[in-house]
PDB file of N, CA and C in Angstrom:
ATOM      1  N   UNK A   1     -14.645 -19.603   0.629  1.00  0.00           N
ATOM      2  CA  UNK A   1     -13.348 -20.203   0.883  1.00  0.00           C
ATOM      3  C   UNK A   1     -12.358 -19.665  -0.147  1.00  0.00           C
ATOM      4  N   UNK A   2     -11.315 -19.175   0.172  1.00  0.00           N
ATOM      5  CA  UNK A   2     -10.582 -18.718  -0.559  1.00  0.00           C
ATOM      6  C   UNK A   2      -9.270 -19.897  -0.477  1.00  0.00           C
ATOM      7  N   UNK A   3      -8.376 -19.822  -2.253  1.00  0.00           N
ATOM      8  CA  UNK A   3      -7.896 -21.341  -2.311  1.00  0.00           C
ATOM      9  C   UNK A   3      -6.946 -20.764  -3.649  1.00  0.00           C
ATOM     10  N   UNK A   4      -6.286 -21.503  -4.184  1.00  0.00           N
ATOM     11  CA  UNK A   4      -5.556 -20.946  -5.487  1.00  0.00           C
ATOM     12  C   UNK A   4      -6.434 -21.335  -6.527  1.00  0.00           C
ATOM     13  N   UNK A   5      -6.575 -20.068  -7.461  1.00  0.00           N
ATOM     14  CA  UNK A   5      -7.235 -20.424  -8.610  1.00  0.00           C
ATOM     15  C   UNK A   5      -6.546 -19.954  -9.745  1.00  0.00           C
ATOM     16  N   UNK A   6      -6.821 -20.834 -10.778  1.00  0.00           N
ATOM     17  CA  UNK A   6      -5.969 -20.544 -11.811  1.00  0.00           C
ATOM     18  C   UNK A   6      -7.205 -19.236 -12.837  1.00  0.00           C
ATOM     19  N   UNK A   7      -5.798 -18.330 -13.321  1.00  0.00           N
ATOM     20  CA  UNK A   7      -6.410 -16.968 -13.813  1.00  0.00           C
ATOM     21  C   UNK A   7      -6.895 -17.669 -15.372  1.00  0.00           C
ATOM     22  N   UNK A   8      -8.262 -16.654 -15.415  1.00  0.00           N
ATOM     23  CA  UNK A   8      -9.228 -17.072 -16.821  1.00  0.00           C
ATOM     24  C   UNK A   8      -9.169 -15.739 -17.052  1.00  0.00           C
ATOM     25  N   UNK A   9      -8.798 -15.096 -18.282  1.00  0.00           N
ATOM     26  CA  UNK A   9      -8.820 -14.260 -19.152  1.00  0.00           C
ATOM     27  C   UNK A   9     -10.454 -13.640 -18.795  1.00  0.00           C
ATOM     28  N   UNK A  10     -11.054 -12.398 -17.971  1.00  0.00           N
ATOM     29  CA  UNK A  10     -12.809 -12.244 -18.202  1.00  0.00           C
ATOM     30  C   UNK A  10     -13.117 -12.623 -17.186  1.00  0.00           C
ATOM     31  N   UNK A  11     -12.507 -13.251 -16.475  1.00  0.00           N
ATOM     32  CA  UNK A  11     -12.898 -14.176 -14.869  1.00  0.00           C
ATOM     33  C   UNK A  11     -12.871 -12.902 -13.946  1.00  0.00           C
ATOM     34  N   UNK A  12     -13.949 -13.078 -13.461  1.00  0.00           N
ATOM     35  CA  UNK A  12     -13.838 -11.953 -11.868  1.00  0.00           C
ATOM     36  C   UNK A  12     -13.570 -12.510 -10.491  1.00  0.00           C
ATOM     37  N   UNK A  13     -12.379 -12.170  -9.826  1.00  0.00           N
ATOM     38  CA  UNK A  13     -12.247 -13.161  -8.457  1.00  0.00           C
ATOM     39  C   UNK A  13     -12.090 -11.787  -7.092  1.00  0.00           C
ATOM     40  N   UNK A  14     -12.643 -12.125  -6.201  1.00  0.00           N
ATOM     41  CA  UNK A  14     -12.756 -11.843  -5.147  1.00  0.00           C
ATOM     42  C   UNK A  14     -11.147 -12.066  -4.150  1.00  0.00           C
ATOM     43  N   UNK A  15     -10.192 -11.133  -3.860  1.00  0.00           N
ATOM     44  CA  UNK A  15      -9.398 -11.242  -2.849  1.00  0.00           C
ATOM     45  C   UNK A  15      -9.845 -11.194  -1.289  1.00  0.00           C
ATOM     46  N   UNK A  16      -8.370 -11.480  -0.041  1.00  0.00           N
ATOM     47  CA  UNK A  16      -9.124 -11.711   1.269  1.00  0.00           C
ATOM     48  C   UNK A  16      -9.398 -10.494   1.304  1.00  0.00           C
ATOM     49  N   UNK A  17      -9.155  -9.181   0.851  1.00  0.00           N
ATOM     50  CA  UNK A  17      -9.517  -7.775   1.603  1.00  0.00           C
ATOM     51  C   UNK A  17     -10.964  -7.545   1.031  1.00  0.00           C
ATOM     52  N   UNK A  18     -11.429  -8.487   0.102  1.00  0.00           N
ATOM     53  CA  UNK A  18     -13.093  -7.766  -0.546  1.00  0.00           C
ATOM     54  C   UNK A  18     -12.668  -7.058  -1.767  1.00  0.00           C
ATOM     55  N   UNK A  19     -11.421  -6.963  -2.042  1.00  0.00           N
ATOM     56  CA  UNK A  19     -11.703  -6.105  -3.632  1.00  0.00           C
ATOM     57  C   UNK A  19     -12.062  -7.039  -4.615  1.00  0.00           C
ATOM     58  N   UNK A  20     -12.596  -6.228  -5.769  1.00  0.00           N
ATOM     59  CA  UNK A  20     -13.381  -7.286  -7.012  1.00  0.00           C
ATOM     60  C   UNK A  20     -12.257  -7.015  -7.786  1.00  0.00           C
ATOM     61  N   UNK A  21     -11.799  -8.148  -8.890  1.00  0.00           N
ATOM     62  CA  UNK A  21     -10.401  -7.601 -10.125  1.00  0.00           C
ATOM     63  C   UNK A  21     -10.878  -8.719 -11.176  1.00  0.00           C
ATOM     64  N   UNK A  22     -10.455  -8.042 -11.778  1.00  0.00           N
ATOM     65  CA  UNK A  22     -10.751  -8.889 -13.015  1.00  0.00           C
ATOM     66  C   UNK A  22      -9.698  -9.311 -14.009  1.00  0.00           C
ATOM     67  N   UNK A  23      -9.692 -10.541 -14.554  1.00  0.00           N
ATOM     68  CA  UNK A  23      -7.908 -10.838 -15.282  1.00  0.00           C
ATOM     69  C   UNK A  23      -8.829  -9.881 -16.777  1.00  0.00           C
ATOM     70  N   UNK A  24      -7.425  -9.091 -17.143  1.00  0.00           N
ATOM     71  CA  UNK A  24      -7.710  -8.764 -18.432  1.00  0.00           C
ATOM     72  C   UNK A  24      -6.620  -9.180 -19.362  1.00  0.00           C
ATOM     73  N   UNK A  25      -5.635  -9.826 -19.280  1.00  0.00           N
ATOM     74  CA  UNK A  25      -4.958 -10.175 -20.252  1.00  0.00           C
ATOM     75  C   UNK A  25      -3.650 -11.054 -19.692  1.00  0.00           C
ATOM     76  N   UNK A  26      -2.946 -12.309 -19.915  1.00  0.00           N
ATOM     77  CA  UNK A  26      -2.140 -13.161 -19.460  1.00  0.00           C
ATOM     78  C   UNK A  26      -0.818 -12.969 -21.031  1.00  0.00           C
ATOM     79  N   UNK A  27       0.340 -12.833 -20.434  1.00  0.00           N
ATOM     80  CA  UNK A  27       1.422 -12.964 -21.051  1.00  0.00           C
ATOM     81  C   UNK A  27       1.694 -14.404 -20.947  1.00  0.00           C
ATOM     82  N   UNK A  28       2.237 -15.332 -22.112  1.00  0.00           N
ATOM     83  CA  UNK A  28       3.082 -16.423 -21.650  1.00  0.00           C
ATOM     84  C   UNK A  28       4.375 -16.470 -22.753  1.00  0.00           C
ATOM     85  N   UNK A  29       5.506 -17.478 -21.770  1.00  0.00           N
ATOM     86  CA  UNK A  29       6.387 -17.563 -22.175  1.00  0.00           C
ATOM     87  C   UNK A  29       6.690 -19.450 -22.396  1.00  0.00           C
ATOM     88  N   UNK A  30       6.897 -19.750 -23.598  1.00  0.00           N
ATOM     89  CA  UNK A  30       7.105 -20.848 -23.743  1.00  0.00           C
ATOM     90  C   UNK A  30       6.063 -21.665 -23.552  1.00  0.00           C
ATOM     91  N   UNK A  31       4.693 -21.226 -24.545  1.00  0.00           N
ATOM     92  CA  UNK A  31       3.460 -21.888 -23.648  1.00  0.00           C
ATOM     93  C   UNK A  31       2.786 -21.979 -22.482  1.00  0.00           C
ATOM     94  N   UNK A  32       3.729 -21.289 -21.507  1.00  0.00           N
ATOM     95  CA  UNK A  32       3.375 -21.580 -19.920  1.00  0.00           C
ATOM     96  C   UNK A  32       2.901 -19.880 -19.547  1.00  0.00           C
ATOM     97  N   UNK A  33       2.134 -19.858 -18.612  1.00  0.00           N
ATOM     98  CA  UNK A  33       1.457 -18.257 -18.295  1.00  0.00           C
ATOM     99  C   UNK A  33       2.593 -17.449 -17.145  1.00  0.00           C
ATOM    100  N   UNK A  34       3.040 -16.731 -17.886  1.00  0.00           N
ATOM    101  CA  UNK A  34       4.278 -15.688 -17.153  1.00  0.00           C
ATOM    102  C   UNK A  34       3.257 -14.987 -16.030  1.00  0.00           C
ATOM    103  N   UNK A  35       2.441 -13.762 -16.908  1.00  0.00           N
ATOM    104  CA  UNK A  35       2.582 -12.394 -15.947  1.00  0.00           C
ATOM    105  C   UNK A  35       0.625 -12.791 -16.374  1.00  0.00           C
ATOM    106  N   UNK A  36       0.303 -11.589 -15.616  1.00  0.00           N
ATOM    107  CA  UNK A  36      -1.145 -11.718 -15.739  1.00  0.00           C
ATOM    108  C   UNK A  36      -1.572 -10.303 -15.662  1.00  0.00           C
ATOM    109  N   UNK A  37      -2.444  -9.775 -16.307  1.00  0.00           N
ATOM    110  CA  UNK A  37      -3.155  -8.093 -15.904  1.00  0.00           C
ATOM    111  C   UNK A  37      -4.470  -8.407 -15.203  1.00  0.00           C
ATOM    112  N   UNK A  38      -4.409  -7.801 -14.228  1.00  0.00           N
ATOM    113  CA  UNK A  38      -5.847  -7.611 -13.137  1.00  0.00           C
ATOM    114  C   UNK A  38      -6.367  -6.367 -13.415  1.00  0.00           C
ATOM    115  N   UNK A  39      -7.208  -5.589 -13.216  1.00  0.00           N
ATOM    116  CA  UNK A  39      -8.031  -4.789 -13.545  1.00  0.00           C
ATOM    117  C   UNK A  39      -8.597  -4.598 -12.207  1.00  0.00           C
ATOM    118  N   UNK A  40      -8.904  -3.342 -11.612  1.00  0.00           N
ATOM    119  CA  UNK A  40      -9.826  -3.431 -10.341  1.00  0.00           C
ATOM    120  C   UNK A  40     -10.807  -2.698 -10.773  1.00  0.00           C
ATOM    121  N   UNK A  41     -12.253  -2.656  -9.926  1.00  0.00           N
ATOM    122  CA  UNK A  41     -13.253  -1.579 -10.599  1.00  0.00           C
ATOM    123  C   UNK A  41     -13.167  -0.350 -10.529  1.00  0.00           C
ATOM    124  N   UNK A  42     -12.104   0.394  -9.822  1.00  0.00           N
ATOM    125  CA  UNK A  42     -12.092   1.526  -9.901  1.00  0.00           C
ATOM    126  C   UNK A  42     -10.645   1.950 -11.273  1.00  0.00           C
ATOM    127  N   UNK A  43     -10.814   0.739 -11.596  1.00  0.00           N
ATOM    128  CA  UNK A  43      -9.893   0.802 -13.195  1.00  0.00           C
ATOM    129  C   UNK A  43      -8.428   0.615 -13.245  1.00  0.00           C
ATOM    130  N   UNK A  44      -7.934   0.772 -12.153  1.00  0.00           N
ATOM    131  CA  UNK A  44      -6.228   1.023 -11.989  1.00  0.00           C
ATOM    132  C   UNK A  44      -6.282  -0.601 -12.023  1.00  0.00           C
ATOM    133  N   UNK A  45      -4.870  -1.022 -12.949  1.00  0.00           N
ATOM    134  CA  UNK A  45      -4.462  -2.319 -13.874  1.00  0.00           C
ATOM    135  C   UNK A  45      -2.739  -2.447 -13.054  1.00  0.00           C
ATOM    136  N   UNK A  46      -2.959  -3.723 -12.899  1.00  0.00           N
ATOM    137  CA  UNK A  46      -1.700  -4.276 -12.252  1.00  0.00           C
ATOM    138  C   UNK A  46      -1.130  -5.048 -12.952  1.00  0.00           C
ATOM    139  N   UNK A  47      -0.048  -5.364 -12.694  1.00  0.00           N
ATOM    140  CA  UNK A  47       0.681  -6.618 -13.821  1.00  0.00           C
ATOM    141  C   UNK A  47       1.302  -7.361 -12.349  1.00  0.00           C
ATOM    142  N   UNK A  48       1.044  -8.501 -12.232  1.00  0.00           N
ATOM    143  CA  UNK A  48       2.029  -9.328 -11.062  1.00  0.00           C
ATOM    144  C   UNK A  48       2.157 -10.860 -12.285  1.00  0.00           C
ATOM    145  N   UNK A  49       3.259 -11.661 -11.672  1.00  0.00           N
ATOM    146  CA  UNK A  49       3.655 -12.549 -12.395  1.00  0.00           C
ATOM    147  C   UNK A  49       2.964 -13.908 -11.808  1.00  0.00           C
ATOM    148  N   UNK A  50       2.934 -15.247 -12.297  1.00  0.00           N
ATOM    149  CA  UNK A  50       2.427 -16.333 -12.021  1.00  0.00           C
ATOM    150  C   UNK A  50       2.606 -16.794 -10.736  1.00  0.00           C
ATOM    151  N   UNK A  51       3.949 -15.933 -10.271  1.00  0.00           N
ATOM    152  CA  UNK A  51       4.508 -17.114  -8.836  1.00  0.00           C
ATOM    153  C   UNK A  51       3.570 -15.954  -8.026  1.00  0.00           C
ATOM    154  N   UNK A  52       3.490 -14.926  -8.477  1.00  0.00           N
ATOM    155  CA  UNK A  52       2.380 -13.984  -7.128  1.00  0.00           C
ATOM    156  C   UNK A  52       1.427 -13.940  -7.027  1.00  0.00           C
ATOM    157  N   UNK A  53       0.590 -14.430  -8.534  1.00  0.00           N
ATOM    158  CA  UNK A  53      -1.096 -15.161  -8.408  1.00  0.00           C
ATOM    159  C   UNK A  53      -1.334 -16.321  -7.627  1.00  0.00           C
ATOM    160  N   UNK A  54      -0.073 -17.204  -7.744  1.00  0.00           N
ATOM    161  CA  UNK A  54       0.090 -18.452  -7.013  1.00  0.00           C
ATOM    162  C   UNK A  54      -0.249 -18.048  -5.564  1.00  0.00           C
ATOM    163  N   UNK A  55       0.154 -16.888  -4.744  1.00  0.00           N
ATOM    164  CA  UNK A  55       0.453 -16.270  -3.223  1.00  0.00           C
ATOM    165  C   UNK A  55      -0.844 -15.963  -2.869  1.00  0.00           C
ATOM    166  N   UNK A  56      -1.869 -15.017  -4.142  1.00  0.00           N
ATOM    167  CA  UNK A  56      -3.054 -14.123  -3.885  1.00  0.00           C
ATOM    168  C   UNK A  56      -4.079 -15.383  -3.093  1.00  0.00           C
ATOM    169  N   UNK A  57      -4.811 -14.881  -2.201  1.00  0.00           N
ATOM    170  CA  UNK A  57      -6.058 -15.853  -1.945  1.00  0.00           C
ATOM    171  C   UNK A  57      -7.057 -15.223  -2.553  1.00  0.00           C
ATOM    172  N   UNK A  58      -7.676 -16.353  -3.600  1.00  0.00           N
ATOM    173  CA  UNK A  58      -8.798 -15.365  -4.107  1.00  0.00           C
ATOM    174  C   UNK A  58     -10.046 -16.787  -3.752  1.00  0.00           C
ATOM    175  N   UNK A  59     -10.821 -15.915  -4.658  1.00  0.00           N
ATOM    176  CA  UNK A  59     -12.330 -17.088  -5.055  1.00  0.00           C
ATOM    177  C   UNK A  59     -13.236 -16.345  -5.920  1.00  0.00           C
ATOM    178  N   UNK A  60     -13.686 -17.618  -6.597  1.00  0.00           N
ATOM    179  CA  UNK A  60     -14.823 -17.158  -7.986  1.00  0.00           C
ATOM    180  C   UNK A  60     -15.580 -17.374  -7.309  1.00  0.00           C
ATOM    181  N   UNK A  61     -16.232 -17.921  -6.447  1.00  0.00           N
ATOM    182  CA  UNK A  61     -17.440 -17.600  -6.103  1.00  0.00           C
ATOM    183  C   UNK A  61     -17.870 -16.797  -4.781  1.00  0.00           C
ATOM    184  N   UNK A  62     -18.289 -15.559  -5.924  1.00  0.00           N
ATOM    185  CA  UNK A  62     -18.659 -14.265  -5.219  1.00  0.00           C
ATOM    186  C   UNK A  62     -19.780 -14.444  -4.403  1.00  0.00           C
ATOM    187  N   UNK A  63     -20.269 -15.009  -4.369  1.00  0.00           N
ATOM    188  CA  UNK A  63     -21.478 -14.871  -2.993  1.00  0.00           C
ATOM    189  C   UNK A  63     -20.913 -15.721  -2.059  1.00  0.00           C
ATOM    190  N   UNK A  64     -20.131 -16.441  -2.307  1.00  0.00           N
ATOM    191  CA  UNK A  64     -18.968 -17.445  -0.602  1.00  0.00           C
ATOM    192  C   UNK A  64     -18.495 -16.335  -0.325  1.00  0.00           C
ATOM    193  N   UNK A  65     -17.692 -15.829  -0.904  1.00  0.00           N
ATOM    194  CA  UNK A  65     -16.773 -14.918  -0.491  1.00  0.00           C
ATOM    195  C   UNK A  65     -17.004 -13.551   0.354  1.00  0.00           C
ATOM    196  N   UNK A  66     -18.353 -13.560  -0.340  1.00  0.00           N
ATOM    197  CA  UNK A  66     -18.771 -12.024   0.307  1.00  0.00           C
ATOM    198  C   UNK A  66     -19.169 -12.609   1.771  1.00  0.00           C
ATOM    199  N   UNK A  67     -19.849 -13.669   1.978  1.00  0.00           N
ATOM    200  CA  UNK A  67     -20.646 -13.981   3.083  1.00  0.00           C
ATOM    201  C   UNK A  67     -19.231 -14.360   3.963  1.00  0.00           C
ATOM    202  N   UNK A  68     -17.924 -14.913   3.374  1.00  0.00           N
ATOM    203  CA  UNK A  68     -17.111 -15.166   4.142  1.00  0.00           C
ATOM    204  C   UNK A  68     -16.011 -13.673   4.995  1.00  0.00           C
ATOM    205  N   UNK A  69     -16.136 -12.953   3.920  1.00  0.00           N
ATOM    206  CA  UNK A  69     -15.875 -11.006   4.312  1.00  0.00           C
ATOM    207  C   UNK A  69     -16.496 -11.104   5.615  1.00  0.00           C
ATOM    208  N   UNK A  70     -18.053 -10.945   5.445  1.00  0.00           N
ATOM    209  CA  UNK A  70     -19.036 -10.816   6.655  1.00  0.00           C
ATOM    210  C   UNK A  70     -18.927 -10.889   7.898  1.00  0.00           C
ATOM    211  N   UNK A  71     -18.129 -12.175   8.011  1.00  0.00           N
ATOM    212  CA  UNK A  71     -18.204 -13.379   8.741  1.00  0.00           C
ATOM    213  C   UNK A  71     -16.937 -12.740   9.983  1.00  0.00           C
ATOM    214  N   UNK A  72     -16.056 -12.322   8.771  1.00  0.00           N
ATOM    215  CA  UNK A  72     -14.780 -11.800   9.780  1.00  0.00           C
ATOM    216  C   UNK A  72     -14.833 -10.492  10.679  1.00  0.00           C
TER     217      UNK A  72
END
């Protein structure tokens, strides 16, 4: 099931297309989490901001997710 999850610094989450990313580093501003770096395994690093992690459908748990890929 894919759902909003809040980004963990090391956390690996699963998007709806099947790619694996990984948060590698969160900017914040005023205490609150601005921008976020994703990481994919083929290495290329994104920067999107809080309101577009908010948009992503992801899920930590990689074996739902994969079986839910499957499924479609």
């Amino acid at each position: 099931m894919f759902m909003k999850q809040e980004p963990l610094v090391g956390a690996w989450y699963v998007n709806r297309t099947g790619k694996l990313m990984k948060v590698k580093l969160m900017a914040f501003h005023h205490e609150r989490p601005e921008s976020i770096m994703i990481e994919y395994l083929d290495g290329k690093r994104h920067v999107v901001s809080m309101e577009a992690w908010n948009c992503l459908e992801l899920s930590r748990n990689l074996q739902q997710a994969a079986k839910s890929l499957l499924q479609q």
